[in-house]
Structures are given as structure tokens and as C-alpha cells.
C-alpha atoms as a PDB file:
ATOM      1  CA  UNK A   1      24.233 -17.428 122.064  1.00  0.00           C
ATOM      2  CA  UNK A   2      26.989 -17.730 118.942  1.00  0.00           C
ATOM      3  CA  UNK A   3      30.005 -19.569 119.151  1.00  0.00           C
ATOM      4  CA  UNK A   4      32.813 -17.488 117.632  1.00  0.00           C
ATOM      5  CA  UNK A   5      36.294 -18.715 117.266  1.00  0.00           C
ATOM      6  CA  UNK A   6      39.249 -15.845 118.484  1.00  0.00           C
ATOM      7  CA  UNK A   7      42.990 -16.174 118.081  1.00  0.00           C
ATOM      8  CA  UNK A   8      45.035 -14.805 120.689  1.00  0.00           C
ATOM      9  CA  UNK A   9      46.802 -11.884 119.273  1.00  0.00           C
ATOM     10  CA  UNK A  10      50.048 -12.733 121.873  1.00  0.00           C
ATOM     11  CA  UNK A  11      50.572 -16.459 121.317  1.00  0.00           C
ATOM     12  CA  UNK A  12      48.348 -17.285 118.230  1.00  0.00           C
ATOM     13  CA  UNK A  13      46.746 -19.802 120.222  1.00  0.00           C
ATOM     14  CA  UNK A  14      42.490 -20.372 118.731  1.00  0.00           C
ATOM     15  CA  UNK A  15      39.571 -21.454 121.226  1.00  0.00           C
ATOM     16  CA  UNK A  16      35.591 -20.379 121.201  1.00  0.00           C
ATOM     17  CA  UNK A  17      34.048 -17.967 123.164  1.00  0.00           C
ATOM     18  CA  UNK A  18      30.176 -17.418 123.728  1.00  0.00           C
ATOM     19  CA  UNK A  19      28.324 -14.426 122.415  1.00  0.00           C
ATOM     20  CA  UNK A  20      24.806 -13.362 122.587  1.00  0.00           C
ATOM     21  CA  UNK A  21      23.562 -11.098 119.493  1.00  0.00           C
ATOM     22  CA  UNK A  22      21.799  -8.930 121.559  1.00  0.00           C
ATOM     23  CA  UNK A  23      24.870  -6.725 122.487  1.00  0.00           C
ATOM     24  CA  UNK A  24      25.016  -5.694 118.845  1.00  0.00           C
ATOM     25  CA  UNK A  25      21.557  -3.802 119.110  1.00  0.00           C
ATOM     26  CA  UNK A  26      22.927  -0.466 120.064  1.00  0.00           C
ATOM     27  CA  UNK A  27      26.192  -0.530 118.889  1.00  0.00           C
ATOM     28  CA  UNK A  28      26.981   2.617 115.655  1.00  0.00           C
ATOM     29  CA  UNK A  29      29.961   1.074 114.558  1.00  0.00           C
ATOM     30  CA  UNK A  30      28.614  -2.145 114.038  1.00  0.00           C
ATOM     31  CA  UNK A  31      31.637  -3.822 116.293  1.00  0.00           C
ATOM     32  CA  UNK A  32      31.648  -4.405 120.223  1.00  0.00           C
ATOM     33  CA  UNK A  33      34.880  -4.537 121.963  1.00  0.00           C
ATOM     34  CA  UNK A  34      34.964  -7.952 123.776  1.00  0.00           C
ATOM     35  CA  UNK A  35      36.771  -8.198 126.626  1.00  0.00           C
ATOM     36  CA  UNK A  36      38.804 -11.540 126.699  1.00  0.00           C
ATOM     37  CA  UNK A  37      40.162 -12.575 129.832  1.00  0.00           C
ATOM     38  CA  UNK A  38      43.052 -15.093 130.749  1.00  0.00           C
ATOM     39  CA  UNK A  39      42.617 -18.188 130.533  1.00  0.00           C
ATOM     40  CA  UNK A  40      39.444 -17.900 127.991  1.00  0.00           C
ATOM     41  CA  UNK A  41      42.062 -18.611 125.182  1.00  0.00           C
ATOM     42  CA  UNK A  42      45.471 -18.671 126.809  1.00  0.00           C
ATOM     43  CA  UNK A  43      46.998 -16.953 129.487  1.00  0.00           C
ATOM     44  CA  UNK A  44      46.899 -13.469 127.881  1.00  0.00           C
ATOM     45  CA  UNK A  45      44.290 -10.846 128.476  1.00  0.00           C
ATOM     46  CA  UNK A  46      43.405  -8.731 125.101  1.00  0.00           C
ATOM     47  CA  UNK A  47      39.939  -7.271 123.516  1.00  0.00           C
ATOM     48  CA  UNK A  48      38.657  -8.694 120.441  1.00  0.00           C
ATOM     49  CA  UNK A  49      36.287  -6.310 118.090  1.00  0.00           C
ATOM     50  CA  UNK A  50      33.398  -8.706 116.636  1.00  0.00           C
ATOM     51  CA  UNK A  51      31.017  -7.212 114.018  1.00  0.00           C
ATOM     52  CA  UNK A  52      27.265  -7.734 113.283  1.00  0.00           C
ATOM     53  CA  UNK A  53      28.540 -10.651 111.652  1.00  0.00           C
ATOM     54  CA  UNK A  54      30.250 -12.220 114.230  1.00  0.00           C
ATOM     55  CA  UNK A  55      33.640 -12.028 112.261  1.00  0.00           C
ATOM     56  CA  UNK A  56      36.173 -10.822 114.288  1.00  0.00           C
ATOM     57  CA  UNK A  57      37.820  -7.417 112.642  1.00  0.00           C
ATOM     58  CA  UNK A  58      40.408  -7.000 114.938  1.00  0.00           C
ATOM     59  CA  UNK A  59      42.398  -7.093 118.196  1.00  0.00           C
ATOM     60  CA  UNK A  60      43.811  -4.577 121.204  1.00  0.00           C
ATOM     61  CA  UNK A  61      46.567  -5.983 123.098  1.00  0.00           C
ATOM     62  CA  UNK A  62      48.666  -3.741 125.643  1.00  0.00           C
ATOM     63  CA  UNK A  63      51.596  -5.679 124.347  1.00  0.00           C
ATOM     64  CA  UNK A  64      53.131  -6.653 127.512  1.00  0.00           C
ATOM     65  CA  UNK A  65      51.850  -5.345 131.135  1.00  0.00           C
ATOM     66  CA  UNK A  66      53.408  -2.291 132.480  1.00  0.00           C
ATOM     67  CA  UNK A  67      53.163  -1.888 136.161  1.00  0.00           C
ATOM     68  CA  UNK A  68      51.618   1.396 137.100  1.00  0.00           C
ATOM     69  CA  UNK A  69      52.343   1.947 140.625  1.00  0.00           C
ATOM     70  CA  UNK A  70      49.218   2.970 143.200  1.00  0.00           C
ATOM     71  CA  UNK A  71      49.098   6.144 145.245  1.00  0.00           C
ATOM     72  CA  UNK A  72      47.256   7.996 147.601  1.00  0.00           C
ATOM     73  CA  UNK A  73      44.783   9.820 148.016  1.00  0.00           C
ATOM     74  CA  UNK A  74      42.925   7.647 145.476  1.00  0.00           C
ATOM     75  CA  UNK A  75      39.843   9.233 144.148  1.00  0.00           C
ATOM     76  CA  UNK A  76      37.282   7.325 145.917  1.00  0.00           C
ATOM     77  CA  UNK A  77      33.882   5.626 143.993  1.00  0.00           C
ATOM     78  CA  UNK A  78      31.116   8.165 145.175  1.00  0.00           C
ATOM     79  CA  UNK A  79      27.468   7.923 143.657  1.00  0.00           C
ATOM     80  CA  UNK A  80      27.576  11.667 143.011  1.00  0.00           C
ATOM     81  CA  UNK A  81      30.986  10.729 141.362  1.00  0.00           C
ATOM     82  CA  UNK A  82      29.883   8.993 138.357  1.00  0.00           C
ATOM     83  CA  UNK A  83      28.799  11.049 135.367  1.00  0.00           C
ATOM     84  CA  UNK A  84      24.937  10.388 134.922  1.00  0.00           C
ATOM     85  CA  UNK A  85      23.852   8.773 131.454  1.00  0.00           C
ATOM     86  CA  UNK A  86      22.723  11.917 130.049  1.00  0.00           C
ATOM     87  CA  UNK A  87      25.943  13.611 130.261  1.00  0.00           C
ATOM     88  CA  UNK A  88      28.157  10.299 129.918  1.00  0.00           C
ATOM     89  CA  UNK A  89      27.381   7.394 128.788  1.00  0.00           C
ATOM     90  CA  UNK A  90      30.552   5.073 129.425  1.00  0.00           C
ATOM     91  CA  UNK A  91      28.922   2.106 127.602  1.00  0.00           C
ATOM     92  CA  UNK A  92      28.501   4.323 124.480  1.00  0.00           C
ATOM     93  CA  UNK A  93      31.909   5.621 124.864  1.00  0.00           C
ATOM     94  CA  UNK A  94      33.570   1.259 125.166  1.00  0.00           C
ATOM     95  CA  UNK A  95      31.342   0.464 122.279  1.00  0.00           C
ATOM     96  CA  UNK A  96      32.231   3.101 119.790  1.00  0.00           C
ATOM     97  CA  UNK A  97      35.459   4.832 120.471  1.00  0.00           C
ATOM     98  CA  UNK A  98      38.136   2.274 119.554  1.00  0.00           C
ATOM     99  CA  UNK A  99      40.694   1.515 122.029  1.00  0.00           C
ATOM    100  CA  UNK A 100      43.560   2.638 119.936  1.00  0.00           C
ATOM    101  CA  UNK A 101      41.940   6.218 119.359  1.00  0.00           C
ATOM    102  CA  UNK A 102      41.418   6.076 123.082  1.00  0.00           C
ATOM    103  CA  UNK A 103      45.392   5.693 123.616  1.00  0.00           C
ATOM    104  CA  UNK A 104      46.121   8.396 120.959  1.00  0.00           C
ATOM    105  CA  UNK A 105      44.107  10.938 122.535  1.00  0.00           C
ATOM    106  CA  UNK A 106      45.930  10.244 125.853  1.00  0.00           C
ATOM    107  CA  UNK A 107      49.193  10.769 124.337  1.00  0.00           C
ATOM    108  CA  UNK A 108      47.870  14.188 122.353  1.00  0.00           C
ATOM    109  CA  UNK A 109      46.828  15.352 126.259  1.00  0.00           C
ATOM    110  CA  UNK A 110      49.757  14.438 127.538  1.00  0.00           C
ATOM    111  CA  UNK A 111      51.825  16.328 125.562  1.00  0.00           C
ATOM    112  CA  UNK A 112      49.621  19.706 125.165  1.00  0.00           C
ATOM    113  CA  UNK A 113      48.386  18.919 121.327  1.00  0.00           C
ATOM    114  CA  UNK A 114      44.946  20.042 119.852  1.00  0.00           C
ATOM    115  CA  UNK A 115      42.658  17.065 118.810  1.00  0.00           C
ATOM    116  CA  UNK A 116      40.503  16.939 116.244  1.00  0.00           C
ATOM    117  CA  UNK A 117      38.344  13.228 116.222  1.00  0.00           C
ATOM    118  CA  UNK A 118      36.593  12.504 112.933  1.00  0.00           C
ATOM    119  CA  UNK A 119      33.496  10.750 113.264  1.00  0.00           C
ATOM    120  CA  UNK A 120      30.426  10.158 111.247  1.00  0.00           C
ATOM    121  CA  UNK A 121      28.290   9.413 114.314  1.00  0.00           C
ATOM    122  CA  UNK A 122      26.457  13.122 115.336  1.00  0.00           C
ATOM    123  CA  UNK A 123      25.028  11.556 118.126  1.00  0.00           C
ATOM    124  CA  UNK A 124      28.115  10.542 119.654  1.00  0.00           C
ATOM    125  CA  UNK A 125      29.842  14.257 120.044  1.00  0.00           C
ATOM    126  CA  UNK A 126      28.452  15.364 122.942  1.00  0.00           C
ATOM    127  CA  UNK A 127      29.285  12.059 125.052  1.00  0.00           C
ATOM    128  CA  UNK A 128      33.053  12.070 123.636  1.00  0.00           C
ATOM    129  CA  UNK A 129      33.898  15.532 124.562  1.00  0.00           C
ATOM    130  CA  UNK A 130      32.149  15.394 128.357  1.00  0.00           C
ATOM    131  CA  UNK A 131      34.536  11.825 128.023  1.00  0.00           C
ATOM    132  CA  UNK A 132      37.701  13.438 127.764  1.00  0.00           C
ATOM    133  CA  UNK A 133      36.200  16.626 129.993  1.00  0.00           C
ATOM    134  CA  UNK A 134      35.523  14.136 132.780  1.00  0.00           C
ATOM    135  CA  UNK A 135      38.382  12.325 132.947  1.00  0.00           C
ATOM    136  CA  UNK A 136      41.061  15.361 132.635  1.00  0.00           C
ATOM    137  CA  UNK A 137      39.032  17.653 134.692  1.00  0.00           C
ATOM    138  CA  UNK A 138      41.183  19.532 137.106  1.00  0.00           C
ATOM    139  CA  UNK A 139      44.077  17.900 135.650  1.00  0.00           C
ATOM    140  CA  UNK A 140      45.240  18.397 131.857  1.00  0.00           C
ATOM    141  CA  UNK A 141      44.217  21.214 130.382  1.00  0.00           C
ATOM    142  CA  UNK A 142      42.614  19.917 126.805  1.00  0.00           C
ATOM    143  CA  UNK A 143      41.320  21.536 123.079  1.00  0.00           C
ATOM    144  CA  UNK A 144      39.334  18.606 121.503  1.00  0.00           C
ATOM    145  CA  UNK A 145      37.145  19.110 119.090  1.00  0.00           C
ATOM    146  CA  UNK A 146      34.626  16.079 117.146  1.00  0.00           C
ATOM    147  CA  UNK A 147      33.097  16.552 113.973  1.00  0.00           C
ATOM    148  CA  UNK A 148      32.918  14.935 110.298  1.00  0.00           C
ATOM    149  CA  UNK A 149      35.127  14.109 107.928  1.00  0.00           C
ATOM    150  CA  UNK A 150      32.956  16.858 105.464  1.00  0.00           C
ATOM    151  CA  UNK A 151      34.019  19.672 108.079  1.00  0.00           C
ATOM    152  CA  UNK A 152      37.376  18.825 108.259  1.00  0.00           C
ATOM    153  CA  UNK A 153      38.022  18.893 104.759  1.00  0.00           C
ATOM    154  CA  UNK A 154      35.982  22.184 104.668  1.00  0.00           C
ATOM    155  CA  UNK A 155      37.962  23.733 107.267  1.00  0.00           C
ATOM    156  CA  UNK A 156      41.633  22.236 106.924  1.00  0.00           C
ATOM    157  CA  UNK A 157      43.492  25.235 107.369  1.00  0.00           C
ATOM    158  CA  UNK A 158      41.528  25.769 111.170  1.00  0.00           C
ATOM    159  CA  UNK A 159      43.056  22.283 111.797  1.00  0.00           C
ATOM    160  CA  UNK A 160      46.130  22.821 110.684  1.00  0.00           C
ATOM    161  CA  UNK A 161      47.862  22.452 114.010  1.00  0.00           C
ATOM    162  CA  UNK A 162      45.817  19.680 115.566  1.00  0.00           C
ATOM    163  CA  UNK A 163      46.357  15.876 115.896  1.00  0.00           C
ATOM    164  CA  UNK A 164      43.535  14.254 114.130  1.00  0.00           C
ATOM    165  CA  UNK A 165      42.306  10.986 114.394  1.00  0.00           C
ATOM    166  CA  UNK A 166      39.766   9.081 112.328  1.00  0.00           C
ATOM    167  CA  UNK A 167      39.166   5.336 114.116  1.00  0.00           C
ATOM    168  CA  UNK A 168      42.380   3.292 114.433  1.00  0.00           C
ATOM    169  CA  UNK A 169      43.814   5.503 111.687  1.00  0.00           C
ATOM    170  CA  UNK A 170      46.082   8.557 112.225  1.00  0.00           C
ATOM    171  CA  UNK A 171      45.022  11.011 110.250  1.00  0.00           C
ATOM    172  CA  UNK A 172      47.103  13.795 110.891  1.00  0.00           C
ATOM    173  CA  UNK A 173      50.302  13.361 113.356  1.00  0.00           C
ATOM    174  CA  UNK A 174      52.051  16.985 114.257  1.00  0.00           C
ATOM    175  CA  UNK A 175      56.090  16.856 114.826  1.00  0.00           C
ATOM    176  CA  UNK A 176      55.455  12.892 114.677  1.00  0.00           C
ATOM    177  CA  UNK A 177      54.468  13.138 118.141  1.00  0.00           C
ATOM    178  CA  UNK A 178      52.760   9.483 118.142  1.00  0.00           C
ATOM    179  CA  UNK A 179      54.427   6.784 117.695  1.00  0.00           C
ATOM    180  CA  UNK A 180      51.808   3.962 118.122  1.00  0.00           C
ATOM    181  CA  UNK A 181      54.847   1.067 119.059  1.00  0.00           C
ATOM    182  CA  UNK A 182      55.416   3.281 122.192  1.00  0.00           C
ATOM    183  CA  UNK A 183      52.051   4.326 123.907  1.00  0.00           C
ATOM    184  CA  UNK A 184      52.701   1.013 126.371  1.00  0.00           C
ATOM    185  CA  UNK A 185      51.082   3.270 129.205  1.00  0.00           C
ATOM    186  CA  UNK A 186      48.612   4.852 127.847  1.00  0.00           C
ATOM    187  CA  UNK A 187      47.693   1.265 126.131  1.00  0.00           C
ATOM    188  CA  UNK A 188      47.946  -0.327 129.484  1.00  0.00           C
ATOM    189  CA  UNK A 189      45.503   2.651 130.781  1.00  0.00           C
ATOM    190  CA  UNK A 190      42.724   1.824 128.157  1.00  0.00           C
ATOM    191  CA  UNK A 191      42.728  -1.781 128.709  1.00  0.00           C
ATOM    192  CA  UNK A 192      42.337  -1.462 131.919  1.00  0.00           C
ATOM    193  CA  UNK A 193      39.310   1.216 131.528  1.00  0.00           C
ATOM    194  CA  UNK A 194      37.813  -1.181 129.023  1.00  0.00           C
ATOM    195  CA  UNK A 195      37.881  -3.981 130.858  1.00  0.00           C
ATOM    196  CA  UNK A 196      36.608  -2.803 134.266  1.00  0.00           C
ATOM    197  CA  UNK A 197      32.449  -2.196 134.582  1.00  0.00           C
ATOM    198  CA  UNK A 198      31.411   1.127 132.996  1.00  0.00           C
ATOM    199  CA  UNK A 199      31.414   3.039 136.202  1.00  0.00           C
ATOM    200  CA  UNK A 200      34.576   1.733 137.644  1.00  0.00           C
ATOM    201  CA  UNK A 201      36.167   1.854 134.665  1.00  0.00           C
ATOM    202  CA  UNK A 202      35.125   5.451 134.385  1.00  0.00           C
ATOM    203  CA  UNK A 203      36.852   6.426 138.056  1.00  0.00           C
ATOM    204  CA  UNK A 204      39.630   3.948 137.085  1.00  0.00           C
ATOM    205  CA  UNK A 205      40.953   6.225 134.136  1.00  0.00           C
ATOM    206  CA  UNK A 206      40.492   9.185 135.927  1.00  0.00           C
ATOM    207  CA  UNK A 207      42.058   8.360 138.654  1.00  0.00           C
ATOM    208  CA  UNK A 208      44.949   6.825 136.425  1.00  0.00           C
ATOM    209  CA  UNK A 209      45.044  10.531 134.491  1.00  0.00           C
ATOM    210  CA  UNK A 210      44.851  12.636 138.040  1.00  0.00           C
ATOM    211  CA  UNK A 211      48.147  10.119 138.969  1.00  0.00           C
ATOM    212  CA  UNK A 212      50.021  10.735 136.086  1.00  0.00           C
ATOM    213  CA  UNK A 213      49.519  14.560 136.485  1.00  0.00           C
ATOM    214  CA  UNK A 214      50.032  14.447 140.055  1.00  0.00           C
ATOM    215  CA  UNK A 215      53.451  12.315 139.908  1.00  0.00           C
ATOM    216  CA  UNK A 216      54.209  14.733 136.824  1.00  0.00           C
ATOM    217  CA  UNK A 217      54.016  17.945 138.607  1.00  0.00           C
ATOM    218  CA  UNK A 218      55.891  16.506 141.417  1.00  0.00           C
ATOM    219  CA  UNK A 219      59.056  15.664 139.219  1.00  0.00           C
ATOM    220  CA  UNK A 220      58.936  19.329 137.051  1.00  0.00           C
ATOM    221  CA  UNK A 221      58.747  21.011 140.876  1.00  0.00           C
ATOM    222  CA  UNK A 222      61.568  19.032 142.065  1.00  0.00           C
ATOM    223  CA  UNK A 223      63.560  19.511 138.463  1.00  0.00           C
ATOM    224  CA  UNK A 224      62.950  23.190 138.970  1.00  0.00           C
ATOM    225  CA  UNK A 225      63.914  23.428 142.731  1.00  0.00           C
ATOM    226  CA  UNK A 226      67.008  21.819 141.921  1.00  0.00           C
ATOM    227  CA  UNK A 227      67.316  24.028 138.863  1.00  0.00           C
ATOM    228  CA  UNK A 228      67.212  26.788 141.329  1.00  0.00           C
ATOM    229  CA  UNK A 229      69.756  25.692 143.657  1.00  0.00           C
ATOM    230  CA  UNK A 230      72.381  24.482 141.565  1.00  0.00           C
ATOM    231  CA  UNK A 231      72.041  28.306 139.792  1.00  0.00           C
ATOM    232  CA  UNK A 232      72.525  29.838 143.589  1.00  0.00           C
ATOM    233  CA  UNK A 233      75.279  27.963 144.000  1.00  0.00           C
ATOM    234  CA  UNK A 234      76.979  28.722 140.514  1.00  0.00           C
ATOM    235  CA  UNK A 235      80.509  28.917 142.042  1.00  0.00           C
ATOM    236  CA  UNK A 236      80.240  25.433 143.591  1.00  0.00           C
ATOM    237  CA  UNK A 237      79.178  24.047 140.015  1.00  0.00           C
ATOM    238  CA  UNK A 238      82.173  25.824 138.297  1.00  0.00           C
ATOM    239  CA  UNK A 239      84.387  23.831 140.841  1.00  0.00           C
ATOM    240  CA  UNK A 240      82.760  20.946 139.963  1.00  0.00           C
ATOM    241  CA  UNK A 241      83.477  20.480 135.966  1.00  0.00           C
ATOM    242  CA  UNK A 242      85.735  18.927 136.119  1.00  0.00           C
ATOM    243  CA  UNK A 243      84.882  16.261 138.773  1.00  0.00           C
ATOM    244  CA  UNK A 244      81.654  15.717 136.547  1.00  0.00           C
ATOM    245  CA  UNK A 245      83.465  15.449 133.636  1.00  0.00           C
ATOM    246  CA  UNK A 246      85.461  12.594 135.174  1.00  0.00           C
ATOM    247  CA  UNK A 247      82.403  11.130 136.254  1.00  0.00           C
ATOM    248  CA  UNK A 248      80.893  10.932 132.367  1.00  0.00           C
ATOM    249  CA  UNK A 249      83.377   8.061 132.154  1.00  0.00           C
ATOM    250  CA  UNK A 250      82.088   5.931 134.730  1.00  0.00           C
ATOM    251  CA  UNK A 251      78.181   6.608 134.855  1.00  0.00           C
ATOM    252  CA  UNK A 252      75.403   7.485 132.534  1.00  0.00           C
ATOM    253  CA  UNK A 253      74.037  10.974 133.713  1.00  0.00           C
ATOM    254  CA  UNK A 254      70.615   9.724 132.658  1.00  0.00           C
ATOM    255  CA  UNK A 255      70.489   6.307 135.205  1.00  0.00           C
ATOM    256  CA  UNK A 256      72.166   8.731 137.941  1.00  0.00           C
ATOM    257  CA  UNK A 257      69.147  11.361 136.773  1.00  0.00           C
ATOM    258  CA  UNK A 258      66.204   8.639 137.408  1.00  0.00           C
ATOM    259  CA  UNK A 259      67.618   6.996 140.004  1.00  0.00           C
ATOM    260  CA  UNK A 260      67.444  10.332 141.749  1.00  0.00           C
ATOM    261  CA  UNK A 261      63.641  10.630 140.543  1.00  0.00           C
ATOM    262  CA  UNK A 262      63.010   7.087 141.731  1.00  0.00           C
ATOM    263  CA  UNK A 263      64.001   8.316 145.148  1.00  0.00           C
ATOM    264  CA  UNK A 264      62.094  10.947 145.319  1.00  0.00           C
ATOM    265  CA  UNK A 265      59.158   9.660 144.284  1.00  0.00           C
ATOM    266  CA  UNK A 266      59.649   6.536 146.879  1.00  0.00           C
ATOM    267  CA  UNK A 267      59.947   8.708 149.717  1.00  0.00           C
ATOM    268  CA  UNK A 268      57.029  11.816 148.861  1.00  0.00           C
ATOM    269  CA  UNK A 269      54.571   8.703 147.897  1.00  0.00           C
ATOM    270  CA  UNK A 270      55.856   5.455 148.919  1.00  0.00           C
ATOM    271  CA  UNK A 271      56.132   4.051 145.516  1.00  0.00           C
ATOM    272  CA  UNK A 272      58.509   2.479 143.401  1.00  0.00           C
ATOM    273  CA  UNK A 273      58.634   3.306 139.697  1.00  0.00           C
ATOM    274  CA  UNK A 274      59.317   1.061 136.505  1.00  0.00           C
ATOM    275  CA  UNK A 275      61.358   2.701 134.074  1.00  0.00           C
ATOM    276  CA  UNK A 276      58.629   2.296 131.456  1.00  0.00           C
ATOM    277  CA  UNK A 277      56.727   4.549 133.801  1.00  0.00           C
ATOM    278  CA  UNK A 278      59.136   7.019 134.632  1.00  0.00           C
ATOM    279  CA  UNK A 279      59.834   7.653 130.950  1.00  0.00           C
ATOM    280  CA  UNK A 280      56.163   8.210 130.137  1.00  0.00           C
ATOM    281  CA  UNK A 281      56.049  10.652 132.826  1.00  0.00           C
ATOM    282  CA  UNK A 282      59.441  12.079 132.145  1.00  0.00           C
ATOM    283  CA  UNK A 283      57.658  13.334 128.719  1.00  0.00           C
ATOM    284  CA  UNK A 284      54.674  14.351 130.534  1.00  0.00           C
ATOM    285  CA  UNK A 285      57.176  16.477 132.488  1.00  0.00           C
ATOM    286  CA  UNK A 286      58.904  17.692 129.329  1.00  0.00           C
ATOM    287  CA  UNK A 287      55.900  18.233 126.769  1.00  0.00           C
ATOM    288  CA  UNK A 288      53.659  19.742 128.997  1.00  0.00           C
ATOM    289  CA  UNK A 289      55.237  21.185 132.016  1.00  0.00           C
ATOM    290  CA  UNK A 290      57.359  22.477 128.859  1.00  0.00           C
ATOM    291  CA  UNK A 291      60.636  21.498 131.119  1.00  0.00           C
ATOM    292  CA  UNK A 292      63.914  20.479 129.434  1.00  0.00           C
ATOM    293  CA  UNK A 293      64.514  17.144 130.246  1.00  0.00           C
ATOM    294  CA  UNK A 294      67.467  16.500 128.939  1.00  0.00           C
ATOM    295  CA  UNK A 295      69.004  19.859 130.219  1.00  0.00           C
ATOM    296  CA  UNK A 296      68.163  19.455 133.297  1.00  0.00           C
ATOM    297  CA  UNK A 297      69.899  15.935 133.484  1.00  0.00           C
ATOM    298  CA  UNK A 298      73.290  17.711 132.817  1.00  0.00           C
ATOM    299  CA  UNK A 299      72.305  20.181 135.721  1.00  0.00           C
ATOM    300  CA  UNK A 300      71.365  18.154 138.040  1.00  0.00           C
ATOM    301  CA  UNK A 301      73.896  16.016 137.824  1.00  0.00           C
ATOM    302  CA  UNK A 302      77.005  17.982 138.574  1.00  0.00           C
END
């Protein structure tokens, strides 16, 4: 066992944990993703990435934690569940996939991109795709591809339209989609993947990607049945102009808008949403339900 020193990435508070070399026997990238829990260091929980050397090369903190709410049905932890070795290896994926590429996939499915991962590690391809298969299966639909920098070069024009990501590094980011200061969810849902053991964690994110589909699709049906309503009743909305118009000067559409969400949601699922959760799914609902948000605030509304 090695005593390494880590700084908190939060508070810049230093202390020592304990590492044994072994873990760096089958490890490609020549890093493993420590998980460092509170009160190791401080109070905060974050992941340090230690090399061969046992220098640390760098930190994944989820910044500040968002609450994502629990509902039901929960997928429940059945043997013939978990992904067998062969097809998914979920120690391969913690070890070599780095957190943030983790979180900029997410986002890429979220909002109906093409991915393109760059990696130099063959042996790695099949595990990464059945990854993202597993976890999105019968949710997102996805178009991820893996392969080397070499190919991508060769082929740039087939990739033209596809988010591409090479470790930490954004390689290629379509309409600015990603801003890497805002993926707060999808950084919370990483840690928390990381951090629990490799079959948990494995039903953890899935279950966390079947939520945010299933709490998705609720709020585009409800946008759309309202949609409908408020167009059957066309003559009611005409009368009401001017009432709404009156009401611009008092409230913000948009807190009347979630607040209405936030209801509904509480009383289909018995939850109650943070706003940093209800605008993650909000674009969910917008990029790939392909719904106007921001339309359908003004409609609903009046």
C-alpha cells in the first residue's frame, strides 16, 4: 500500500489516502478513478484519477449535489439483470471511460445527437457500445459509434454531423449543444454510477436513464394534451388575450409553466421536483421529444 496525498477539488483542503498498486494491473489508460468519500479529506465526495505513478492527474466533482427525486416502479437488481462480463464489463467501463466523457455522452442521448468516441484502445469497443446499449435500452434511441483517431480523420466528412469526443476533450460539439458548466445532472448521474459497486452501479444508471425518459415522456404527453385542448377551445383563448396579457405584468409565464409541471408530476408519481431537475428534463422534452418548450409556455398559459 502507497500513501498518496489528494486535494479536495471543493475546498482545497490536502490529506493521504491509501492505495495498493495492484489496481493499476489492468487498467489501458494507465489512471484508475478513485472514489473519495466524505470525510476521507473533507466533507465533500469527488473521484480522483491516479496514474501508474501515483501522481494524481486530475479530479471529477459533480459541483454541488442535485437532488434527483425516486420513483416507482424501480427497476429491481435481478441476477439475470446484470450484463455478464463477456458482454459488459462495468469495471472496464469505471477504469477507462473518463467520467466527464461519461456525462457528455448522456447529454448527446439526451438530446438525439450522433456520437462518435475516439479511442486508441481496440479492445475496449465492444464493451463501450453494449455500455451505452444497456443502459438506454428500451429507452433513448442512440447512434454511437467508437473507433480511432486514424478513422476519424480518414472519414471526416461521415462524421460530419456527430458529437465527438476524445477523453475529457470535446472534439467536435454540433450547434454548441454541450456546455460542460451545465451537465449538473448528468454529472450527478456518473458520480453516482462510479461510485456504487460495478453491478449496482450498472442498474443504478439505468434505472436513473429509464427515469429521466419516463418523467420526460410524461411532461411532452401532458404539453401535447394541453396543446390539444387549448386549440379545441380556440374561441375561449381569443377571449382570453387580453386577461393574459394583463397577467405578463404580474407573473413570469415560465414559474406559472413549471409550477404547473411540478404538480403534475407530484400527483402522477408522488414526487417533488428541483428546478435543476425539471430544466434538465424540460430539454429532454424539447430536444428529443422535438416539443417547443418555449411555445408551449405561452399556450399553456393563457
Amino acid at each position: 500500500m502507497s500513501k498518496i496525498q489528494i486535494r479536495c477539488p471543493i475546498c482545497s483542503k490536502w490529506g493521504y489516502i491509501e492505495v495498493s498498486e495492484v489496481i493499476f494491473k489492468n487498467v489501458s489508460r494507465g489512471v484508475v478513478a478513485v472514489n473519495i468519500a466524505s470525510n476521507t479529506i473533507c466533507e465533500h465526495t469527488f473521484i480522483a484519477y491516479i496514474d501508474k505513478n501515483l501522481a494524481v492527474r486530475d479530479y471529477f466533482t459533480t459541483d454541488y449535489q442535485v437532488e434527483i427525486p425516486e420513483i416507482t416502479p424501480k427497476t429491481k437488481l435481478e441476477k439475470e439483470m446484470i450484463p455478464e462480463k463477456g458482454f459488459l464489463d462495468g469495471d472496464l467501463i469505471k477504469l477507462n471511460l473518463p467520467a466527464m466523457m461519461i456525462a457528455y455522452v448522456l447529454k448527446a442521448i439526451f438530446t438525439k445527437q450522433k456520437v462518435l468516441i475516439l479511442s486508441d484502445q481496440k479492445f475496449l469497443y465492444k464493451y463501450i457500445l453494449n455500455f451505452f446499449k444497456y443502459i438506454t435500452e428500451n429507452y433513448f434511441e442512440t447512434n454511437i459509434d467508437v473507433g480511432s483517431v486514424e478513422e476519424y480523420k480518414a472519414n471526416k466528412k461521415k462524421y460530419k454531423n456527430y458529437m465527438i469526443f476524445e477523453n475529457n476533450e470535446i472534439v467536435q460539439n454540433q450547434q454548441k449543444i454541450i456546455d460542460p458548466k451545465k451537465l449538473k445532472v448528468e454529472k450527478q448521474i456518473v458520480n453516482n454510477f462510479l461510485t456504487e459497486q460495478t453491478s449496482m452501479g450498472l442498474i443504478f444508471i439505468k434505472n436513473e436513464i429509464f427515469k429521466a425518459y419516463n418523467l420526460a415522456q410524461f411532461i411532452a404527453d401532458y404539453i401535447n394534451n394541453q396543446i390539444q385542448i387549448k386549440k379545441e377551445n380556440r374561441e375561449k383563448i381569443e377571449e382570453n388575450v387580453l386577461v393574459v396579457n394583463f397577467l405578463d405584468d404580474l407573473v413570469n409565464k415560465e414559474k406559472v409553466f413549471s409550477l404547473k409541471i411540478s404538480n403534475e408530476l407530484e400527483k402522477k408519481f408522488g414526487i417533488k421536483i428541483q428546478k435543476q431537475f425539471l430544466n434538465f428534463l424540460l430539454e429532454i422534452v424539447q430536444s428529443y421529444f422535438n416539443i417547443d418548450v418555449e411555445k408551449a409556455i405561452s399556450l399553456i398559459n393563457v
